[in-house]
PDB file of N, CA and C in Angstrom:
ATOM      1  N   UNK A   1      69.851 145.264 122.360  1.00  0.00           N
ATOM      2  CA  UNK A   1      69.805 143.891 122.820  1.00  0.00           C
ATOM      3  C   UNK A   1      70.024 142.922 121.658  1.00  0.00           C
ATOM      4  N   UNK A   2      68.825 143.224 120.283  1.00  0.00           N
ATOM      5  CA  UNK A   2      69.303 142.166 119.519  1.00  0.00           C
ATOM      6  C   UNK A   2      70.928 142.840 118.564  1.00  0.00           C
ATOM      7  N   UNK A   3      71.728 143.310 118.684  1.00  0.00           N
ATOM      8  CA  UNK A   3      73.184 143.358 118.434  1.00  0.00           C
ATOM      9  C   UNK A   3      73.931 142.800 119.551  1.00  0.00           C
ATOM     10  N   UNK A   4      73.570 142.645 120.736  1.00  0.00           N
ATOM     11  CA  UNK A   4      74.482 141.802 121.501  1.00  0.00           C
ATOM     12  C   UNK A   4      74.348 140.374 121.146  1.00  0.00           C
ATOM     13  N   UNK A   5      72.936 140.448 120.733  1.00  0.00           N
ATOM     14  CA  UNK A   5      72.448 138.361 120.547  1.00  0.00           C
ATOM     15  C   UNK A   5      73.177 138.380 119.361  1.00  0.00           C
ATOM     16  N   UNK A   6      73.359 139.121 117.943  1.00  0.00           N
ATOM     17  CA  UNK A   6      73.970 138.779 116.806  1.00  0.00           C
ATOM     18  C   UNK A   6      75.401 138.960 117.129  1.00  0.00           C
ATOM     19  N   UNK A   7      75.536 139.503 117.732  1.00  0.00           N
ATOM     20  CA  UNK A   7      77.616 139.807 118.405  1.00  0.00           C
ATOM     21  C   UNK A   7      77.695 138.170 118.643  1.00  0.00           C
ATOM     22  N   UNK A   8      76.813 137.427 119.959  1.00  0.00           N
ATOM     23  CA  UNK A   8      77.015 136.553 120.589  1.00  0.00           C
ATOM     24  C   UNK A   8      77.384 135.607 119.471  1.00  0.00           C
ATOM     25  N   UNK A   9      76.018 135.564 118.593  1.00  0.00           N
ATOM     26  CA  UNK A   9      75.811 134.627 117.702  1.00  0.00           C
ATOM     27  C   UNK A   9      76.875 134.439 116.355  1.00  0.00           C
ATOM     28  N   UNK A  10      77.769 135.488 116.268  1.00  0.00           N
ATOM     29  CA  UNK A  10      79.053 135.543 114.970  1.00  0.00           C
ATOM     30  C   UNK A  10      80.025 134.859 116.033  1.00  0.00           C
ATOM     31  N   UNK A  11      80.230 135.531 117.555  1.00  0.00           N
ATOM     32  CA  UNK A  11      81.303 134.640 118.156  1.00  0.00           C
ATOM     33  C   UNK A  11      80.911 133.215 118.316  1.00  0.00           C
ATOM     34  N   UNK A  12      80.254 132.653 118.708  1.00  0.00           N
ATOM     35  CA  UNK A  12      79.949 131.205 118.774  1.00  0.00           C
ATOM     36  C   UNK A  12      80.177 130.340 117.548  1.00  0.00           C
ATOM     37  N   UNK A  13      79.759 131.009 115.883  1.00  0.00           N
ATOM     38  CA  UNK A  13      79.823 130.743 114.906  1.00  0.00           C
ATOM     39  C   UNK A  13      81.057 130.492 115.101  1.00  0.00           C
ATOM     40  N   UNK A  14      82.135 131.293 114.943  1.00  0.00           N
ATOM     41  CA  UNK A  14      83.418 131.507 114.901  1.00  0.00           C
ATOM     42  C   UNK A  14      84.311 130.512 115.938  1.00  0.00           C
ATOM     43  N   UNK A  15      83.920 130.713 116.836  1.00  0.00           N
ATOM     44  CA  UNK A  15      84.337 129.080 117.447  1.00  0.00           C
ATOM     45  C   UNK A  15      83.857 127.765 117.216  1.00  0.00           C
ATOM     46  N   UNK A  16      82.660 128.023 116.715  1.00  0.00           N
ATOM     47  CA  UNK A  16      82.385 125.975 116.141  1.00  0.00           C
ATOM     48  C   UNK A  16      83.451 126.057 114.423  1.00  0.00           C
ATOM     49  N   UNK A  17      83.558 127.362 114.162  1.00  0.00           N
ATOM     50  CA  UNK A  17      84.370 126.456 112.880  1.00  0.00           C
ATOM     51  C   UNK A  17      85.746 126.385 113.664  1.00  0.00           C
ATOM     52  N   UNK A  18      86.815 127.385 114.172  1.00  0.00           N
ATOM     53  CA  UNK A  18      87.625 126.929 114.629  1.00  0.00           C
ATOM     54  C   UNK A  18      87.842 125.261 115.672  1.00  0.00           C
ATOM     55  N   UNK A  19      86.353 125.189 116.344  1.00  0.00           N
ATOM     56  CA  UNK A  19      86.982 124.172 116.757  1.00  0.00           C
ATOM     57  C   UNK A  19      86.713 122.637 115.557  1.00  0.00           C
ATOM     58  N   UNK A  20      85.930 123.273 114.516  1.00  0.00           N
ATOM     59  CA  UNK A  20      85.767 121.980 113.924  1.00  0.00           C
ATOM     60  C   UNK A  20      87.222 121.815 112.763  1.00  0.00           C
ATOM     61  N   UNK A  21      87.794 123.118 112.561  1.00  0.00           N
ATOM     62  CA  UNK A  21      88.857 122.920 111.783  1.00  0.00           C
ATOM     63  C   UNK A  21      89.715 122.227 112.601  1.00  0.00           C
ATOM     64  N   UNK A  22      90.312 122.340 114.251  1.00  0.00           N
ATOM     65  CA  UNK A  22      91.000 121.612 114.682  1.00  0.00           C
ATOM     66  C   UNK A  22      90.834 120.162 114.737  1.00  0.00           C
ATOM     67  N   UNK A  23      89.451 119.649 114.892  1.00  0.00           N
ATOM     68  CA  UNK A  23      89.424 118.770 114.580  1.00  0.00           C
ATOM     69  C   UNK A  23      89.273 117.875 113.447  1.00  0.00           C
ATOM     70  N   UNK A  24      89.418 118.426 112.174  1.00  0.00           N
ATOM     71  CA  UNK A  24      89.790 117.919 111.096  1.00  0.00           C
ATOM     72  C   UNK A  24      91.418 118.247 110.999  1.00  0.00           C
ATOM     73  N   UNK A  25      92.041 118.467 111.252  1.00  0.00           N
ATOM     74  CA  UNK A  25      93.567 118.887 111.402  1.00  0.00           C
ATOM     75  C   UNK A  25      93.839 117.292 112.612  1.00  0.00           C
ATOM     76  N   UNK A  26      93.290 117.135 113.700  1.00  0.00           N
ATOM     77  CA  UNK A  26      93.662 116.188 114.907  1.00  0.00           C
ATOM     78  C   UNK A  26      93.297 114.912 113.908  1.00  0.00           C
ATOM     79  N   UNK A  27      92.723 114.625 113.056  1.00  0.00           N
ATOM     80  CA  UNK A  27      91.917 113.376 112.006  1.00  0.00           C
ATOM     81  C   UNK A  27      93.043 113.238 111.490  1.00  0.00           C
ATOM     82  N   UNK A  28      93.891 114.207 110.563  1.00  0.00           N
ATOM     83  CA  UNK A  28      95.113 114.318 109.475  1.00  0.00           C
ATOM     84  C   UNK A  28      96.096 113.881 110.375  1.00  0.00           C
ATOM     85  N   UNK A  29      96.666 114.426 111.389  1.00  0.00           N
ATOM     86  CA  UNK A  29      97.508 114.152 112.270  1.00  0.00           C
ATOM     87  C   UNK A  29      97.519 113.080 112.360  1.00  0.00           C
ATOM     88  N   UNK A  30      96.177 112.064 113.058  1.00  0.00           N
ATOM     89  CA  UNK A  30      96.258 110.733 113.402  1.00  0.00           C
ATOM     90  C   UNK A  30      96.328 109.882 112.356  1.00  0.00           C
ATOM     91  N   UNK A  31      96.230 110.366 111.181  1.00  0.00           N
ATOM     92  CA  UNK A  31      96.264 109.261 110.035  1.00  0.00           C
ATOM     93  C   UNK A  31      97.700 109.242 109.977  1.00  0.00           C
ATOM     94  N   UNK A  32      98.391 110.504 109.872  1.00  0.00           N
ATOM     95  CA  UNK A  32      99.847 110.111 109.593  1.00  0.00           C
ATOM     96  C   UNK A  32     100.535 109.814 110.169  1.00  0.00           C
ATOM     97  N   UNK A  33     100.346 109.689 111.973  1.00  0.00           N
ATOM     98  CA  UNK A  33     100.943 108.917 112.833  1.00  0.00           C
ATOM     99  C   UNK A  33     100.707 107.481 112.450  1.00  0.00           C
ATOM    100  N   UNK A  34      99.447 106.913 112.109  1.00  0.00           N
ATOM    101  CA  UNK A  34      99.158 105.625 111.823  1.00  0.00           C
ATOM    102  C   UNK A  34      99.886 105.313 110.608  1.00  0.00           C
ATOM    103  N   UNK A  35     100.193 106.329 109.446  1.00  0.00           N
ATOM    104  CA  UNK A  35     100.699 105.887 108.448  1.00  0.00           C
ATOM    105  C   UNK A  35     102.594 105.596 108.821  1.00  0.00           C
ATOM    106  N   UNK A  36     102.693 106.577 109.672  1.00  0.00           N
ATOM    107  CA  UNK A  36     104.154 106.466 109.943  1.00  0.00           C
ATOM    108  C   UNK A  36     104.332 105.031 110.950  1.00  0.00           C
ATOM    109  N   UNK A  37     103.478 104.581 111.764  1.00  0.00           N
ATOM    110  CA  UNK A  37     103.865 103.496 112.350  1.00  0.00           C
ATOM    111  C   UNK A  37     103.714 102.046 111.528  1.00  0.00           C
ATOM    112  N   UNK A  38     103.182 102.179 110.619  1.00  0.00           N
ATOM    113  CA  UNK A  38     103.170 101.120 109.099  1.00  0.00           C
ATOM    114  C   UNK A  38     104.183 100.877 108.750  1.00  0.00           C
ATOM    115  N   UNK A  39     104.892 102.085 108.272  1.00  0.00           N
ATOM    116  CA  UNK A  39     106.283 102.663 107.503  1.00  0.00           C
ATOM    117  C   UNK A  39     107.062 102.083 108.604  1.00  0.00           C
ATOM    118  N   UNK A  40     107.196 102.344 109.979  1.00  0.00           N
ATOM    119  CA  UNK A  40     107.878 101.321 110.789  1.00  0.00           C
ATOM    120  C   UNK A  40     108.321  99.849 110.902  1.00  0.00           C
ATOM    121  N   UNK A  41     106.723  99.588 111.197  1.00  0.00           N
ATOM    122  CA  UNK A  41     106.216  98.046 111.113  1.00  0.00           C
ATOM    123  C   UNK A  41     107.223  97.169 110.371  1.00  0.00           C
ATOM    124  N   UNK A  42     106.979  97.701 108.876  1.00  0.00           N
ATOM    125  CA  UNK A  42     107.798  97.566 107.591  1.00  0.00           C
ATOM    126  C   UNK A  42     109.050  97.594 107.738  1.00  0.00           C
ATOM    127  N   UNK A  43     109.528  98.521 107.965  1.00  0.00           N
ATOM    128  CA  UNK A  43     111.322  99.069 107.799  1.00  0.00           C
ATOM    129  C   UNK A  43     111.459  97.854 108.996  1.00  0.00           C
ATOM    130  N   UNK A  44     111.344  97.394 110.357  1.00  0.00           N
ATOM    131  CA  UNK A  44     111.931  97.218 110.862  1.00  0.00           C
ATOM    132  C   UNK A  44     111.446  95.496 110.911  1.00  0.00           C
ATOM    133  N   UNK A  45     110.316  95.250 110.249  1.00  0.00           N
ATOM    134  CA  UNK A  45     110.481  93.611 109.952  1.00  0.00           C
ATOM    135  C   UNK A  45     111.995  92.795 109.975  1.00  0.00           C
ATOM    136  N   UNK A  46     112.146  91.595 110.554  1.00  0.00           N
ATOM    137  CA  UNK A  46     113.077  90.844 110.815  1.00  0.00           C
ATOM    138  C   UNK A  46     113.609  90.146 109.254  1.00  0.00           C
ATOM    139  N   UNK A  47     112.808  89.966 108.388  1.00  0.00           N
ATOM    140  CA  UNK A  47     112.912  89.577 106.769  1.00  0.00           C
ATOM    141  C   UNK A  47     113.266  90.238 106.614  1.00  0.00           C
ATOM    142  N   UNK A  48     112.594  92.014 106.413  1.00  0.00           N
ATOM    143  CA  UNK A  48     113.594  92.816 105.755  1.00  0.00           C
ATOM    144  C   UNK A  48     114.504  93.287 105.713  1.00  0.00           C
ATOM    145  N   UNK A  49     115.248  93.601 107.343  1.00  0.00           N
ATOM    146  CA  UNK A  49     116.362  93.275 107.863  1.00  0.00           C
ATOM    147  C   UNK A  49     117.687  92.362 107.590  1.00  0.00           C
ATOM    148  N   UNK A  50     116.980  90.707 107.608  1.00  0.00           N
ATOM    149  CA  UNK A  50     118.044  89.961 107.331  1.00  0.00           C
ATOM    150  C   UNK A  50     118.319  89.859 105.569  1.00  0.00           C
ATOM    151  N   UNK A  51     117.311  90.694 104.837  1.00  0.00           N
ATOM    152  CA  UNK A  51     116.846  90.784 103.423  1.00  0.00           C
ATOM    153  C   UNK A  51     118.299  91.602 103.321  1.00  0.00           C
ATOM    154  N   UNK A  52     118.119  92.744 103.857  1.00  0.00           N
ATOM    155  CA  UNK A  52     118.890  94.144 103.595  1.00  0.00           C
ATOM    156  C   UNK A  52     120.294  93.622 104.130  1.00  0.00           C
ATOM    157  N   UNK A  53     120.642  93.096 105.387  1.00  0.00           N
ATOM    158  CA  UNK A  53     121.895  92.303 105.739  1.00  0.00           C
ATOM    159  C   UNK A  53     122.579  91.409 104.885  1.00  0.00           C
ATOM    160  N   UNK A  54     121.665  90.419 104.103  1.00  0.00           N
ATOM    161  CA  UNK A  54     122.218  90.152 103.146  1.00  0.00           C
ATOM    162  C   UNK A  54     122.842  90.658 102.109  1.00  0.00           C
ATOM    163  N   UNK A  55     122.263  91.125 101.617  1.00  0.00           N
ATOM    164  CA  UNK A  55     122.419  92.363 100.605  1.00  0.00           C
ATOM    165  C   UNK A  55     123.628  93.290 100.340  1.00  0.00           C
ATOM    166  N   UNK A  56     124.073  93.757 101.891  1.00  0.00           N
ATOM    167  CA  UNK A  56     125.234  94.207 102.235  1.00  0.00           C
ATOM    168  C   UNK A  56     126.377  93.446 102.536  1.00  0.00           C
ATOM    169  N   UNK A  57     126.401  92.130 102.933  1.00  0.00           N
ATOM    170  CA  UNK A  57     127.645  91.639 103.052  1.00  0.00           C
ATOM    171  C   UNK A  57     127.438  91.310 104.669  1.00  0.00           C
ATOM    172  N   UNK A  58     126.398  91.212 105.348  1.00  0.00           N
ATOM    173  CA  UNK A  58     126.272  91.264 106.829  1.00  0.00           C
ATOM    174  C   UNK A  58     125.784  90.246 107.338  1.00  0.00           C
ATOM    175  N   UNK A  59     126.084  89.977 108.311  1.00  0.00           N
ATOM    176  CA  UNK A  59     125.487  88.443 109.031  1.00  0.00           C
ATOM    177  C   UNK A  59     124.664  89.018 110.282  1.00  0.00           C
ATOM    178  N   UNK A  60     123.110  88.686 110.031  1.00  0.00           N
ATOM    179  CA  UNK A  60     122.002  88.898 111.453  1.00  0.00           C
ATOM    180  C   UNK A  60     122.203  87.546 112.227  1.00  0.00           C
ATOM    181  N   UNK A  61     122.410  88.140 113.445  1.00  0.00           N
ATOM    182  CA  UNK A  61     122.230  87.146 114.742  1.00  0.00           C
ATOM    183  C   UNK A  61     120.907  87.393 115.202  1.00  0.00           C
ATOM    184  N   UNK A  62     119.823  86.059 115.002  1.00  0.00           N
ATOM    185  CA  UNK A  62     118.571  86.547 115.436  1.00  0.00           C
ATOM    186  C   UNK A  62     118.264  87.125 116.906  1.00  0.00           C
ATOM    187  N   UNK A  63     119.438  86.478 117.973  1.00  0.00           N
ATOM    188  CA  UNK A  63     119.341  86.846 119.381  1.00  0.00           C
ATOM    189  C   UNK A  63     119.253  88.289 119.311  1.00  0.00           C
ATOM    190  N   UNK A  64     120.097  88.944 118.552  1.00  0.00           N
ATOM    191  CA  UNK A  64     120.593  90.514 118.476  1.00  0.00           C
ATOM    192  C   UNK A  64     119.490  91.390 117.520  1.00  0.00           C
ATOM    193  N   UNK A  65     118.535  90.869 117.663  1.00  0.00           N
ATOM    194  CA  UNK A  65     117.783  92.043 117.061  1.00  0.00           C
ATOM    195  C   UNK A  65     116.680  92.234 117.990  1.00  0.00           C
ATOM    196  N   UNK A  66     116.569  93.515 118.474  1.00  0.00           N
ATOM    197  CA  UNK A  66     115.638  94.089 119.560  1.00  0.00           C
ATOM    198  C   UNK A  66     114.497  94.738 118.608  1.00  0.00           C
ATOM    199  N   UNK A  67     113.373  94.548 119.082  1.00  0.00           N
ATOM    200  CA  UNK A  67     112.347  95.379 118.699  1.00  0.00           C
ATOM    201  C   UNK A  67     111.420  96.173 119.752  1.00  0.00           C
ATOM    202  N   UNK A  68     110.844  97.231 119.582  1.00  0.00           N
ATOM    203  CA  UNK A  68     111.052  98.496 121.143  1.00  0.00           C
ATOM    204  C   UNK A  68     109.475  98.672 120.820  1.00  0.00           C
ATOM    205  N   UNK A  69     108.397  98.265 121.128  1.00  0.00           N
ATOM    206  CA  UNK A  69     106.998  98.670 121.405  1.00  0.00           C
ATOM    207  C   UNK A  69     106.442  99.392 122.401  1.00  0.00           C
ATOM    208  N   UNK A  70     105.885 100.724 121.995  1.00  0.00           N
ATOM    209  CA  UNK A  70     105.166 101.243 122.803  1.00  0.00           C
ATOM    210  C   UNK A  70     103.738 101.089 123.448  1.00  0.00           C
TER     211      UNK A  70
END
């Protein structure tokens, strides 16, 4: 009996770390989604745009610039 309770008790162990590693993995994930929608934010600013248009030789029409929010 008590080897089934210590069997029980290594599997249960064994799933709170797996599930706590996933959830330090789901933490990392969401930071770098948040970091990548920054990196967006940024790149697709209307300054930096007409910054970078300049730059190249290009003329921004403010009508013509779409921005796509989820």
């Amino acid at each position: 009996m008590s080897l089934l309770f210590l069997t029980a008790q290594d599997t249960l162990a064994s799933a709170n770390r797996q599930y706590q590693d996933l959830q330090t993995q789901i933490v990392a994930e969401n930071s770098h989604v948040d970091d990548y929608k920054q990196t967006i934010g940024e790149l697709t600013n209307s300054a930096r745009l007409s910054t970078f248009a300049k730059a190249h030789g290009l003329t921004v029409i403010e009508g013509n610039i779409k921005r796509v929010n989820q």
